[in-house]
PDB file of N, CA and C in Angstrom:
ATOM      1  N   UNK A   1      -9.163 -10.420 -66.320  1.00  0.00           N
ATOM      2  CA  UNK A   1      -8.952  -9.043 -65.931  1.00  0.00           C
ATOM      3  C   UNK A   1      -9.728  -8.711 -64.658  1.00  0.00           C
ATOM      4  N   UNK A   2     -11.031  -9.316 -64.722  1.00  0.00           N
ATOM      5  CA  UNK A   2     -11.832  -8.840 -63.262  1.00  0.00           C
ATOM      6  C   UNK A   2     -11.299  -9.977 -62.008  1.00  0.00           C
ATOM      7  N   UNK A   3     -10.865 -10.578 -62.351  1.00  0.00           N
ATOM      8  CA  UNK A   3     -10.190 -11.415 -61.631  1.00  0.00           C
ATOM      9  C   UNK A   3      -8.795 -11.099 -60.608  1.00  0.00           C
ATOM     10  N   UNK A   4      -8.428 -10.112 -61.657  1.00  0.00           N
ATOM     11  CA  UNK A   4      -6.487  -9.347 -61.232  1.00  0.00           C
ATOM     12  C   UNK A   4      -7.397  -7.558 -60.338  1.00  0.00           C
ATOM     13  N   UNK A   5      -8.383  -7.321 -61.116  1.00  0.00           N
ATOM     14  CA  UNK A   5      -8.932  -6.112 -60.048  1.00  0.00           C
ATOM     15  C   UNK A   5      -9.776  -6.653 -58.942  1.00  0.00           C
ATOM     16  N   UNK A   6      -9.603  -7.513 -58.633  1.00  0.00           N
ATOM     17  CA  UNK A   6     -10.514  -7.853 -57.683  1.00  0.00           C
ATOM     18  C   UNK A   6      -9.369  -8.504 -56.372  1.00  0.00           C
ATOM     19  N   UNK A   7      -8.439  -8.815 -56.945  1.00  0.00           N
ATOM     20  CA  UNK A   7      -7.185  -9.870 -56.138  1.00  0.00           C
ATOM     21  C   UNK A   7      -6.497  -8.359 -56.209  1.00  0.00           C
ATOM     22  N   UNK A   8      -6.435  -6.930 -56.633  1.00  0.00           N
ATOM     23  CA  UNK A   8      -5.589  -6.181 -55.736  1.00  0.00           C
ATOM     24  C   UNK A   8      -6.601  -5.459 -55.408  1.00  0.00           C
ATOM     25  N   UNK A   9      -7.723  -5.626 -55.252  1.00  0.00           N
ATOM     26  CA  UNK A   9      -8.124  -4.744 -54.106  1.00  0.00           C
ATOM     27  C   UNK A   9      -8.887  -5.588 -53.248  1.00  0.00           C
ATOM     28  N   UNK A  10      -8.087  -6.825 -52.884  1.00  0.00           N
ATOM     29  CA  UNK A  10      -8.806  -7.183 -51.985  1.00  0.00           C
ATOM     30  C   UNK A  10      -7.510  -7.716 -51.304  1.00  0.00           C
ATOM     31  N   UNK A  11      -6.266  -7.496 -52.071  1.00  0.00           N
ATOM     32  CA  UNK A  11      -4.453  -6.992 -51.273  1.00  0.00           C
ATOM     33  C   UNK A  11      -4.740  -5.404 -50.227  1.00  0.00           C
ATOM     34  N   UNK A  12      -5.452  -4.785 -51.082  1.00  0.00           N
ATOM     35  CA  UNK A  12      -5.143  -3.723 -50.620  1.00  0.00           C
ATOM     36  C   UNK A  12      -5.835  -3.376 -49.337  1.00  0.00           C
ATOM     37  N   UNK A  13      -7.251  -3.845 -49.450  1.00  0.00           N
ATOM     38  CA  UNK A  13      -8.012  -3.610 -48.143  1.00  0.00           C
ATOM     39  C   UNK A  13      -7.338  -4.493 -47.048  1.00  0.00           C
ATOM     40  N   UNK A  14      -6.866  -5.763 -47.165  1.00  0.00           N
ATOM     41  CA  UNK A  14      -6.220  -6.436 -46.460  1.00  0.00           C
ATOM     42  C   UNK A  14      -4.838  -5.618 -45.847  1.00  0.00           C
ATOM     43  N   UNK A  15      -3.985  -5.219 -47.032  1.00  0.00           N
ATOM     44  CA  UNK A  15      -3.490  -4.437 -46.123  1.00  0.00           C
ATOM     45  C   UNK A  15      -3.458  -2.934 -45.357  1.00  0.00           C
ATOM     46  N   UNK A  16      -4.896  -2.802 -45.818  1.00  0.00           N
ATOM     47  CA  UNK A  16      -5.178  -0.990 -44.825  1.00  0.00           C
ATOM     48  C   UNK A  16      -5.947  -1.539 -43.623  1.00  0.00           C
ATOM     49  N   UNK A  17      -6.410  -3.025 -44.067  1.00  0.00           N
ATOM     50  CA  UNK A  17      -7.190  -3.007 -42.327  1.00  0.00           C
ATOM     51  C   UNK A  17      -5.923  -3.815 -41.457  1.00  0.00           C
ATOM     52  N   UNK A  18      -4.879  -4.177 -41.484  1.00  0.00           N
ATOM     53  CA  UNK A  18      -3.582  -4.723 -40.506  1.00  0.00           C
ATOM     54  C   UNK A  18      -2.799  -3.441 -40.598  1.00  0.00           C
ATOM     55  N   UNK A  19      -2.536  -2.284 -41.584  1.00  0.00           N
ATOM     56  CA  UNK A  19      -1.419  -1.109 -41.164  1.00  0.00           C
ATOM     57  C   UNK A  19      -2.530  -0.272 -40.226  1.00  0.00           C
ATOM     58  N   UNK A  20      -3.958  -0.624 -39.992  1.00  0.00           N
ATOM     59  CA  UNK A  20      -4.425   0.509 -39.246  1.00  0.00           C
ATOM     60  C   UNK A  20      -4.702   0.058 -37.794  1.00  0.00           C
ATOM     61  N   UNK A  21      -3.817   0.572 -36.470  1.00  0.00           N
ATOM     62  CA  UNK A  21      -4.002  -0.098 -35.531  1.00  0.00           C
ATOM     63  C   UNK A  21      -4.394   0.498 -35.058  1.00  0.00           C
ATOM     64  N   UNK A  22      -5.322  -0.122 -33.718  1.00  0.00           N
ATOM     65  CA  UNK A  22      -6.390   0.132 -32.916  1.00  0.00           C
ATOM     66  C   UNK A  22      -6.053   1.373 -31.759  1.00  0.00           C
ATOM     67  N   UNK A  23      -6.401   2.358 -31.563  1.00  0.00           N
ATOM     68  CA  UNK A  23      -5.669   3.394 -30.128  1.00  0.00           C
ATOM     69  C   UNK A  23      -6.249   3.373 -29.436  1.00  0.00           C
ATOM     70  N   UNK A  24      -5.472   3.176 -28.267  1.00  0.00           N
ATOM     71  CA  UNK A  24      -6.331   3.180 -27.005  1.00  0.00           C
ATOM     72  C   UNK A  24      -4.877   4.279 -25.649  1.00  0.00           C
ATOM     73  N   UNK A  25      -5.341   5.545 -26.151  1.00  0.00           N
ATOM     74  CA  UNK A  25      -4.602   6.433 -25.379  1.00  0.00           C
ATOM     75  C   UNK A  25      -4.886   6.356 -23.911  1.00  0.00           C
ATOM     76  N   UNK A  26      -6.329   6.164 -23.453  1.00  0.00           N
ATOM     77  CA  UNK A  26      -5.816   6.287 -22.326  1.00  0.00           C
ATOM     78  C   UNK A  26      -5.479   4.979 -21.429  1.00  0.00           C
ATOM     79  N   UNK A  27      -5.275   3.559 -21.757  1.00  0.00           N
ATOM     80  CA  UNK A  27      -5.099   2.670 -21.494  1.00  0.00           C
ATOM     81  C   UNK A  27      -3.683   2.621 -21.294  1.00  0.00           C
ATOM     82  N   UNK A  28      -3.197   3.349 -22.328  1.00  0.00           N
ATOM     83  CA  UNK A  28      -1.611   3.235 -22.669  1.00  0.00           C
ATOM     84  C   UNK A  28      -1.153   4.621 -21.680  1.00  0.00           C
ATOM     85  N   UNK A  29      -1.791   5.537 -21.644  1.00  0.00           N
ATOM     86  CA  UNK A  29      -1.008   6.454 -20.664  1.00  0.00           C
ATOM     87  C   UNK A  29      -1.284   5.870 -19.094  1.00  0.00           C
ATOM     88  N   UNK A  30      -2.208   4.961 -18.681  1.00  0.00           N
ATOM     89  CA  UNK A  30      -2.187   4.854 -17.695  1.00  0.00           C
ATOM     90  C   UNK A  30      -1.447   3.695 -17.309  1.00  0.00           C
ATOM     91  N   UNK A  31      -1.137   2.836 -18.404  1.00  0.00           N
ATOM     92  CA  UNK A  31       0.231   1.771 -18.277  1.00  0.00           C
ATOM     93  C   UNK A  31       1.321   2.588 -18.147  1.00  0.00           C
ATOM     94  N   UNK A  32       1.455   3.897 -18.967  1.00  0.00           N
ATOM     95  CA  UNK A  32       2.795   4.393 -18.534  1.00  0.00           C
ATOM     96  C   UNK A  32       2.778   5.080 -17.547  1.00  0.00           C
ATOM     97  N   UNK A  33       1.971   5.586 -16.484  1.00  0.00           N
ATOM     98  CA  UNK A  33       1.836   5.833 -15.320  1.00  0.00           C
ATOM     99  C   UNK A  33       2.263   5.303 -14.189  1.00  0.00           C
ATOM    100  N   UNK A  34       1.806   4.112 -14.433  1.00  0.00           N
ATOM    101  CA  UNK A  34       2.132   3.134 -13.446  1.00  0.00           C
ATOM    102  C   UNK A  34       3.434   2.967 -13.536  1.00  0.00           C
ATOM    103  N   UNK A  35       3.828   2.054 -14.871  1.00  0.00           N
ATOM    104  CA  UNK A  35       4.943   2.171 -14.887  1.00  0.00           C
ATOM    105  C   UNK A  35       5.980   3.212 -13.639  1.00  0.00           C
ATOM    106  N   UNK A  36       5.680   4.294 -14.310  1.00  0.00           N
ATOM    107  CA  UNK A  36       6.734   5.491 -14.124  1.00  0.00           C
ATOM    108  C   UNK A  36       6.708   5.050 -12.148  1.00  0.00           C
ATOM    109  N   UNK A  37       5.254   5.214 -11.595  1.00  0.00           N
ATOM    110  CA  UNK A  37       5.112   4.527 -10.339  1.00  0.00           C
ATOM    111  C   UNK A  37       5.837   3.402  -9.532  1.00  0.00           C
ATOM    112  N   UNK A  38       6.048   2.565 -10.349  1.00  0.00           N
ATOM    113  CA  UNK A  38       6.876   1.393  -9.911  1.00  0.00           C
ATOM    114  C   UNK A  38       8.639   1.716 -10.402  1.00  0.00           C
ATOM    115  N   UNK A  39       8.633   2.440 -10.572  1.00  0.00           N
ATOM    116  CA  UNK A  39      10.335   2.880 -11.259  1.00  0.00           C
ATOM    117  C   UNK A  39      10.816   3.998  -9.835  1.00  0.00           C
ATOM    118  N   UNK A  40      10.003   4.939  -9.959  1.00  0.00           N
ATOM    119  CA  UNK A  40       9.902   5.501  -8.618  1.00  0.00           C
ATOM    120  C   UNK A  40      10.190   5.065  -7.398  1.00  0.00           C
ATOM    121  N   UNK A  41       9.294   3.655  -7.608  1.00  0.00           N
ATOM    122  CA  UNK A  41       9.212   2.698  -5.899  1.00  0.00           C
ATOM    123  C   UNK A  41      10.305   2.137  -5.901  1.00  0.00           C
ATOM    124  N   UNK A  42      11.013   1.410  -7.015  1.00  0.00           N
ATOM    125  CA  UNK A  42      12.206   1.005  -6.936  1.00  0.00           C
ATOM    126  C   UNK A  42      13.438   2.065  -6.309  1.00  0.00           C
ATOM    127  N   UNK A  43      13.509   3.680  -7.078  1.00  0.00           N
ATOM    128  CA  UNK A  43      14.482   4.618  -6.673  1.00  0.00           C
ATOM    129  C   UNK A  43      14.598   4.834  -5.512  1.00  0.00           C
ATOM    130  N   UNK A  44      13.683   5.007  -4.894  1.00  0.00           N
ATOM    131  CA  UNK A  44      13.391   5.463  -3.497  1.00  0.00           C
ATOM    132  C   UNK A  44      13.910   4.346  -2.492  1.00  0.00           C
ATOM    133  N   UNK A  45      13.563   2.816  -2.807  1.00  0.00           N
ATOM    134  CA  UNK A  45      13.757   1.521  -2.165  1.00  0.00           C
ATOM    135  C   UNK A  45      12.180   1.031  -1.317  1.00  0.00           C
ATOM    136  N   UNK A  46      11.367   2.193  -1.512  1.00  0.00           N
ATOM    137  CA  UNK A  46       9.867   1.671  -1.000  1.00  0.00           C
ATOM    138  C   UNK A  46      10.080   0.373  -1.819  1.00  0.00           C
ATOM    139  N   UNK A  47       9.863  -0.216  -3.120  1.00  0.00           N
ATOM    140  CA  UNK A  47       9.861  -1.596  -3.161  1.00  0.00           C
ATOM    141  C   UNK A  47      11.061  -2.385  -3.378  1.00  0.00           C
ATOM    142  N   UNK A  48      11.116  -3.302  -3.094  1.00  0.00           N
ATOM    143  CA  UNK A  48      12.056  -4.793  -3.263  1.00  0.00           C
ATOM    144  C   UNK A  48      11.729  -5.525  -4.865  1.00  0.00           C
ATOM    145  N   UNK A  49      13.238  -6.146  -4.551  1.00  0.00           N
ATOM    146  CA  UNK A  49      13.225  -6.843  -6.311  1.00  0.00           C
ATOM    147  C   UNK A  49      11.726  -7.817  -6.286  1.00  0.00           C
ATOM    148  N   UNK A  50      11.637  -8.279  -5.484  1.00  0.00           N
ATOM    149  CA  UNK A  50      10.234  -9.104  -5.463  1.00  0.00           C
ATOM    150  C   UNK A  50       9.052  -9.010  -5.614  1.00  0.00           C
ATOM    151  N   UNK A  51       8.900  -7.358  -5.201  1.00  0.00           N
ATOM    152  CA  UNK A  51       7.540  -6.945  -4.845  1.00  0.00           C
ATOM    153  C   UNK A  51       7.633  -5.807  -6.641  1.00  0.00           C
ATOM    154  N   UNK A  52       8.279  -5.821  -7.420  1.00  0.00           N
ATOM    155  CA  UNK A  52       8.690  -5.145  -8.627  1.00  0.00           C
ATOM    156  C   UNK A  52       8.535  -6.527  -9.716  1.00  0.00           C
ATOM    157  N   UNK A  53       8.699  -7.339  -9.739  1.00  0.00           N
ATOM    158  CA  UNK A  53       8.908  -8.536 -10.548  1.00  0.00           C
ATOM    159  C   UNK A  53       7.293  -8.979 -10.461  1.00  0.00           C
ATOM    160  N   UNK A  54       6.639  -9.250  -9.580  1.00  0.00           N
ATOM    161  CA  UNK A  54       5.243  -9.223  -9.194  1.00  0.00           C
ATOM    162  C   UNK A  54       4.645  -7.910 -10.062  1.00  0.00           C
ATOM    163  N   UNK A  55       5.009  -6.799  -9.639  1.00  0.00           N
ATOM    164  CA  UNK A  55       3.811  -5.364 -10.450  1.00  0.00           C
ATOM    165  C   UNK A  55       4.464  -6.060 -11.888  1.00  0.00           C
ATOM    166  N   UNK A  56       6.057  -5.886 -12.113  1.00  0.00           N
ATOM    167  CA  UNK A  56       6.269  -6.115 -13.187  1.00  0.00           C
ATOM    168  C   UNK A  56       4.997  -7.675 -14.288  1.00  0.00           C
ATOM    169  N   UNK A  57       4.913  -8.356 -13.471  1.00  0.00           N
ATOM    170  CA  UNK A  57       4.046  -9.412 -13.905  1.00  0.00           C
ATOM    171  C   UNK A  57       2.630  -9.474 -14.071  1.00  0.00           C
ATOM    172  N   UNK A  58       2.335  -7.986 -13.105  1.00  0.00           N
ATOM    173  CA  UNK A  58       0.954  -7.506 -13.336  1.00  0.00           C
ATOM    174  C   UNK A  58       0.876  -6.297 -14.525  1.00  0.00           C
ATOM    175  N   UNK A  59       1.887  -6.103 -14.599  1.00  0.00           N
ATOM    176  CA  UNK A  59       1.497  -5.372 -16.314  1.00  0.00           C
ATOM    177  C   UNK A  59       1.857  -6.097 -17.303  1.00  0.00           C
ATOM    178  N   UNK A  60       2.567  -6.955 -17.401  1.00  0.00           N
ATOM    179  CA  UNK A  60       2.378  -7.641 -18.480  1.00  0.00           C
ATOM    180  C   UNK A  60       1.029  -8.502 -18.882  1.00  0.00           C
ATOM    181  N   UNK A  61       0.266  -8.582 -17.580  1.00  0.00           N
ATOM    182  CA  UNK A  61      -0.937  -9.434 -18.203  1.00  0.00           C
ATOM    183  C   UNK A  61      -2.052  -7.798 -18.342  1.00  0.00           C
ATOM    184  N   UNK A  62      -1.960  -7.019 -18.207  1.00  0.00           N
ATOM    185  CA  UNK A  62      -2.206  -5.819 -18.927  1.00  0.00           C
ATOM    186  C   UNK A  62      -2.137  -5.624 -20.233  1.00  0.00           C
ATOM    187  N   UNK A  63      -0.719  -5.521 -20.537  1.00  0.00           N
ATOM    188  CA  UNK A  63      -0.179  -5.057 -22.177  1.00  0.00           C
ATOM    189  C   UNK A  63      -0.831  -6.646 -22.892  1.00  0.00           C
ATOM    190  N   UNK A  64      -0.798  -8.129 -22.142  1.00  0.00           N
ATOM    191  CA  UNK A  64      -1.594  -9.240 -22.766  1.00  0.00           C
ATOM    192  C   UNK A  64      -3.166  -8.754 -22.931  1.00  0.00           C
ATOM    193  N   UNK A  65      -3.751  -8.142 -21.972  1.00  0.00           N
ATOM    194  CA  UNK A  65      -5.152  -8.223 -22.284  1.00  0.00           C
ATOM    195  C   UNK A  65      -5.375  -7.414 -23.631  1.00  0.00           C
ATOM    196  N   UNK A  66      -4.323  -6.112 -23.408  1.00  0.00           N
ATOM    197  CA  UNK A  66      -4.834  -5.054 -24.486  1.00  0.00           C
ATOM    198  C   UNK A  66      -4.531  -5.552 -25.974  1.00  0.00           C
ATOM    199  N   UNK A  67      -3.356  -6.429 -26.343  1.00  0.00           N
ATOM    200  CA  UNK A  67      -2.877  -6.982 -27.069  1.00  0.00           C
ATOM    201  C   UNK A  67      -3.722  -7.938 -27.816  1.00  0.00           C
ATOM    202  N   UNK A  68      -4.355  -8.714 -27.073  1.00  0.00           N
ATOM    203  CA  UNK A  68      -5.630  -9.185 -27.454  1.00  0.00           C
ATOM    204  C   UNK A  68      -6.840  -9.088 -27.724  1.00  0.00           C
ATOM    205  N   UNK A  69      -7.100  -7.945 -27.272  1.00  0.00           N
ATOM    206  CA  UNK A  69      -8.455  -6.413 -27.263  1.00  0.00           C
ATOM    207  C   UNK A  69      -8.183  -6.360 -28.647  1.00  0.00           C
ATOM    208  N   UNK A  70      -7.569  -5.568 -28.859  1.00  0.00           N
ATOM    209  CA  UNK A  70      -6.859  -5.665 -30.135  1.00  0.00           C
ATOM    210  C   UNK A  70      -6.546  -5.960 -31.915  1.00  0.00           C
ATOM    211  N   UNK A  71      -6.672  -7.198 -31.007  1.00  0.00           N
ATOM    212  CA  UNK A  71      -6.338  -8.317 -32.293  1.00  0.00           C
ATOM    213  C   UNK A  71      -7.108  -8.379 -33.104  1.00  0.00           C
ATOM    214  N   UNK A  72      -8.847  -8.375 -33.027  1.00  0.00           N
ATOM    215  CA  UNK A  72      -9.641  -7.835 -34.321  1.00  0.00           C
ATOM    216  C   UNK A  72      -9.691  -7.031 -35.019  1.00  0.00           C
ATOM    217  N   UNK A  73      -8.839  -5.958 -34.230  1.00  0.00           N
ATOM    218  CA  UNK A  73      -9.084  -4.704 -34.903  1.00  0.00           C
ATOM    219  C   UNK A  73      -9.874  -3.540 -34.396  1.00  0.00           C
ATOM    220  N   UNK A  74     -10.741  -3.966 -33.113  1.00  0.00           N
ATOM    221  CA  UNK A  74     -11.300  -3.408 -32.767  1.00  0.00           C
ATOM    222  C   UNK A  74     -11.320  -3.543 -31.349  1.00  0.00           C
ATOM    223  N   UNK A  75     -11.351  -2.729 -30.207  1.00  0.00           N
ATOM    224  CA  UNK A  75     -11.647  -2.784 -28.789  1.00  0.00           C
ATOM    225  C   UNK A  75     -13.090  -2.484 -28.287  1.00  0.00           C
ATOM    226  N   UNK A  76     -13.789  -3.889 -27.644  1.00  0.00           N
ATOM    227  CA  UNK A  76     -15.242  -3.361 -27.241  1.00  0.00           C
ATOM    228  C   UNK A  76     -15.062  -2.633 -26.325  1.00  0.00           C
ATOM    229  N   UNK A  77     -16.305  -1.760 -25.726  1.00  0.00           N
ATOM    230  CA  UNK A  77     -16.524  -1.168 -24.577  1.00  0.00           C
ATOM    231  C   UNK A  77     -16.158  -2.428 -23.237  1.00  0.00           C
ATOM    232  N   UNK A  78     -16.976  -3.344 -23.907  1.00  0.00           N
ATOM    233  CA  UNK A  78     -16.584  -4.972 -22.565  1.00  0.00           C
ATOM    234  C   UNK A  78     -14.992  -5.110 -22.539  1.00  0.00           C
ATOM    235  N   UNK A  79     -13.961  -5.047 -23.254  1.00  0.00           N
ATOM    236  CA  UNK A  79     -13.212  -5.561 -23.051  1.00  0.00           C
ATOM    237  C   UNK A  79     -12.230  -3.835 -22.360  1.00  0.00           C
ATOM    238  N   UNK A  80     -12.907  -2.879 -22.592  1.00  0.00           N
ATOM    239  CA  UNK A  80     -11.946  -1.668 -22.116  1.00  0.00           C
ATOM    240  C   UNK A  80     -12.907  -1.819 -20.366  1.00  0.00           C
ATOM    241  N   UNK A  81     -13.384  -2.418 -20.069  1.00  0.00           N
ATOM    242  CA  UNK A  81     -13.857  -2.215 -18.696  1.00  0.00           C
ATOM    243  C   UNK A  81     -13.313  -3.281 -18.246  1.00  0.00           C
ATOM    244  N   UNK A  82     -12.643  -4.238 -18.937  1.00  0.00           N
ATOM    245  CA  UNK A  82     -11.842  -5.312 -18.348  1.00  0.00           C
ATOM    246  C   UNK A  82     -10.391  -5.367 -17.703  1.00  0.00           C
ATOM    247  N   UNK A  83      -9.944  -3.971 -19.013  1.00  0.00           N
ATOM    248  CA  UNK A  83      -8.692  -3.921 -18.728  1.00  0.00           C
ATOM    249  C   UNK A  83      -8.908  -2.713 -17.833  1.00  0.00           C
ATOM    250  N   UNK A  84      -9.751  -1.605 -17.793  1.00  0.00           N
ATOM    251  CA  UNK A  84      -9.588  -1.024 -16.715  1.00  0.00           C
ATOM    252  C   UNK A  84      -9.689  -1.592 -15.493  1.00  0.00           C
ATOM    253  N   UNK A  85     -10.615  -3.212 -15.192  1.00  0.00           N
ATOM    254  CA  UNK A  85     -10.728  -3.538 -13.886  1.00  0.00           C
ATOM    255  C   UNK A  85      -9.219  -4.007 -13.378  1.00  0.00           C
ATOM    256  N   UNK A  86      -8.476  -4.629 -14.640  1.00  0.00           N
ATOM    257  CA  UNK A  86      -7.157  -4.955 -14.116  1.00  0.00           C
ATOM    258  C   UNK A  86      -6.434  -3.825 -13.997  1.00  0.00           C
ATOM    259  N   UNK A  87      -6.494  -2.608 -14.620  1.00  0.00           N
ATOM    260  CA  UNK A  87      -5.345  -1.593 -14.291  1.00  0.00           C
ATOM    261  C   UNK A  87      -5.811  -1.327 -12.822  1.00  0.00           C
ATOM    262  N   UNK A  88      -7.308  -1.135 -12.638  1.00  0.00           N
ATOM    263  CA  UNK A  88      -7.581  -0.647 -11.100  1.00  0.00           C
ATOM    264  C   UNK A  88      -6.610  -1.489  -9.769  1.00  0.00           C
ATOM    265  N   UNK A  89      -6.834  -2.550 -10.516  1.00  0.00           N
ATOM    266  CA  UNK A  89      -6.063  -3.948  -9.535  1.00  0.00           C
ATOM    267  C   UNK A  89      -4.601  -3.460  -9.562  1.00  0.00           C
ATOM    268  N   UNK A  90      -4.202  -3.567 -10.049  1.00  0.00           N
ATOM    269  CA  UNK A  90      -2.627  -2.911 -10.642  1.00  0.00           C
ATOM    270  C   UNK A  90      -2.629  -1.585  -9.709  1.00  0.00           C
ATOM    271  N   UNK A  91      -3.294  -0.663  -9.647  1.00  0.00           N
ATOM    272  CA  UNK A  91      -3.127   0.463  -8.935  1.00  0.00           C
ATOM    273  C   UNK A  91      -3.110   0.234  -7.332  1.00  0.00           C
ATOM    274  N   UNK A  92      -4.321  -0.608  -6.900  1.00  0.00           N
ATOM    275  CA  UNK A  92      -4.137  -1.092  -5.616  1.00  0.00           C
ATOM    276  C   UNK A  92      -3.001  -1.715  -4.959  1.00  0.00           C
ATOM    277  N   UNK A  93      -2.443  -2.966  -6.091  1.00  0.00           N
ATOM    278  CA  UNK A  93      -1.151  -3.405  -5.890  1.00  0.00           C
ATOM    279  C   UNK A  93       0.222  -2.579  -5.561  1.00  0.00           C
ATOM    280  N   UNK A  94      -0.165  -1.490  -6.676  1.00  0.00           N
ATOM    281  CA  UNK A  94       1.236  -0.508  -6.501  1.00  0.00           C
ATOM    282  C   UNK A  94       1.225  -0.058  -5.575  1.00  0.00           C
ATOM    283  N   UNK A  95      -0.105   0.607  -4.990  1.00  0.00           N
ATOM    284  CA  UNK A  95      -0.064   1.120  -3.628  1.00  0.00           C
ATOM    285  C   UNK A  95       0.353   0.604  -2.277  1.00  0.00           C
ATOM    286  N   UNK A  96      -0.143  -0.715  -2.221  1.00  0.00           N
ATOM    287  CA  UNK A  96      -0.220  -1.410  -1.189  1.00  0.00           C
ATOM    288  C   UNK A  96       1.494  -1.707  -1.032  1.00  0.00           C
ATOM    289  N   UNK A  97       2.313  -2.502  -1.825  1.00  0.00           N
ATOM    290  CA  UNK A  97       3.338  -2.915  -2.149  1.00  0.00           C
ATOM    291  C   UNK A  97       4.428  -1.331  -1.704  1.00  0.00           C
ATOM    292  N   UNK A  98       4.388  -0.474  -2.180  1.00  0.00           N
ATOM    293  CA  UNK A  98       5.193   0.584  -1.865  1.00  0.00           C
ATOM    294  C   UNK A  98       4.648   1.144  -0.708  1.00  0.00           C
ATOM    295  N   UNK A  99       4.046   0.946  -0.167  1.00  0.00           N
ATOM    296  CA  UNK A  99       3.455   1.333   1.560  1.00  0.00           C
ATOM    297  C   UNK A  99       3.339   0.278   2.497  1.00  0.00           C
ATOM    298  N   UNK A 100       3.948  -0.760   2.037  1.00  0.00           N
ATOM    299  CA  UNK A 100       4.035  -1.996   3.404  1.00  0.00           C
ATOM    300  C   UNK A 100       5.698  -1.568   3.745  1.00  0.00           C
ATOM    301  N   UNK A 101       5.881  -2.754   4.770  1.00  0.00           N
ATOM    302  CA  UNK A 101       7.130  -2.492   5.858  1.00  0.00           C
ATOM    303  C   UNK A 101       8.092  -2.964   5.226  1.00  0.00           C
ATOM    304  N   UNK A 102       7.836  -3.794   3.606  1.00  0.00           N
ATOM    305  CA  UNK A 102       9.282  -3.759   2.984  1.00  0.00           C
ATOM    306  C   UNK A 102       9.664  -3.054   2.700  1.00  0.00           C
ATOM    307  N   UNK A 103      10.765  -2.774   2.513  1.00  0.00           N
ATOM    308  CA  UNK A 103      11.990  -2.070   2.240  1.00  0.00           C
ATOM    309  C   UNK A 103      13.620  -2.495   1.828  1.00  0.00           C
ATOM    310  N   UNK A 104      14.047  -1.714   1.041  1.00  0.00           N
ATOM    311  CA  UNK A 104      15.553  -2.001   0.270  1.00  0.00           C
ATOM    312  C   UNK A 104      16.105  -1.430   1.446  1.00  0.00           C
ATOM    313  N   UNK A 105      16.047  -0.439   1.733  1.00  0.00           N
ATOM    314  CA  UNK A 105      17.080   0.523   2.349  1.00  0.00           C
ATOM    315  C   UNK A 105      17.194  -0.099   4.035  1.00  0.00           C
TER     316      UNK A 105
END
């Protein structure tokens, strides 16, 4: 019997610590920022399929870092100054990329 209360509550904590995921709002609004930034650069034709496939490749190792932040369950302070150093990078990129002399149009 202490055997069967002990094997469901140790189901159960198992599954309240994987249904409870980690938030990180402003990481995620500033991925969708950018985003929205590079969707923009595309409308306009400030960027090229090339110079979009590139940002595009710099947020995915974004949504990888945070994804992995993550994965314990928990996000350190070290690893949210990591991904902010890459979103900063990411921001420079967007900038630079939609203000050089390429162009669609």
């Amino acid at each position: 019997m202490l055997k069967a209360v002990f094997s469901i509550t140790a189901i159960t904590l198992a599954f309240a610590a994987s249904s409870h995921a980690v938030e990180t709002p402003k990481i995620d609004n500033r991925e969708a920022m950018q985003e929205q930034r590079i969707d923009q650069g595309i409308r306009s034709g400030a960027l090229t399929p090339k110079e979009e496939a590139k940002l595009d490749a710099g947020q995915a190792k974004v949504a990888r870092m945070e994804e992995k932040a993550k994965a314990d369950g928990s996000v350190t302070k070290h690893e949210r100054m990591r991904i902010k150093h890459e979103q900063n990078v990411q921001d420079k990129r967007i900038h630079n990329m939609k203000h050089n002399e390429a162009h669609t149009h």
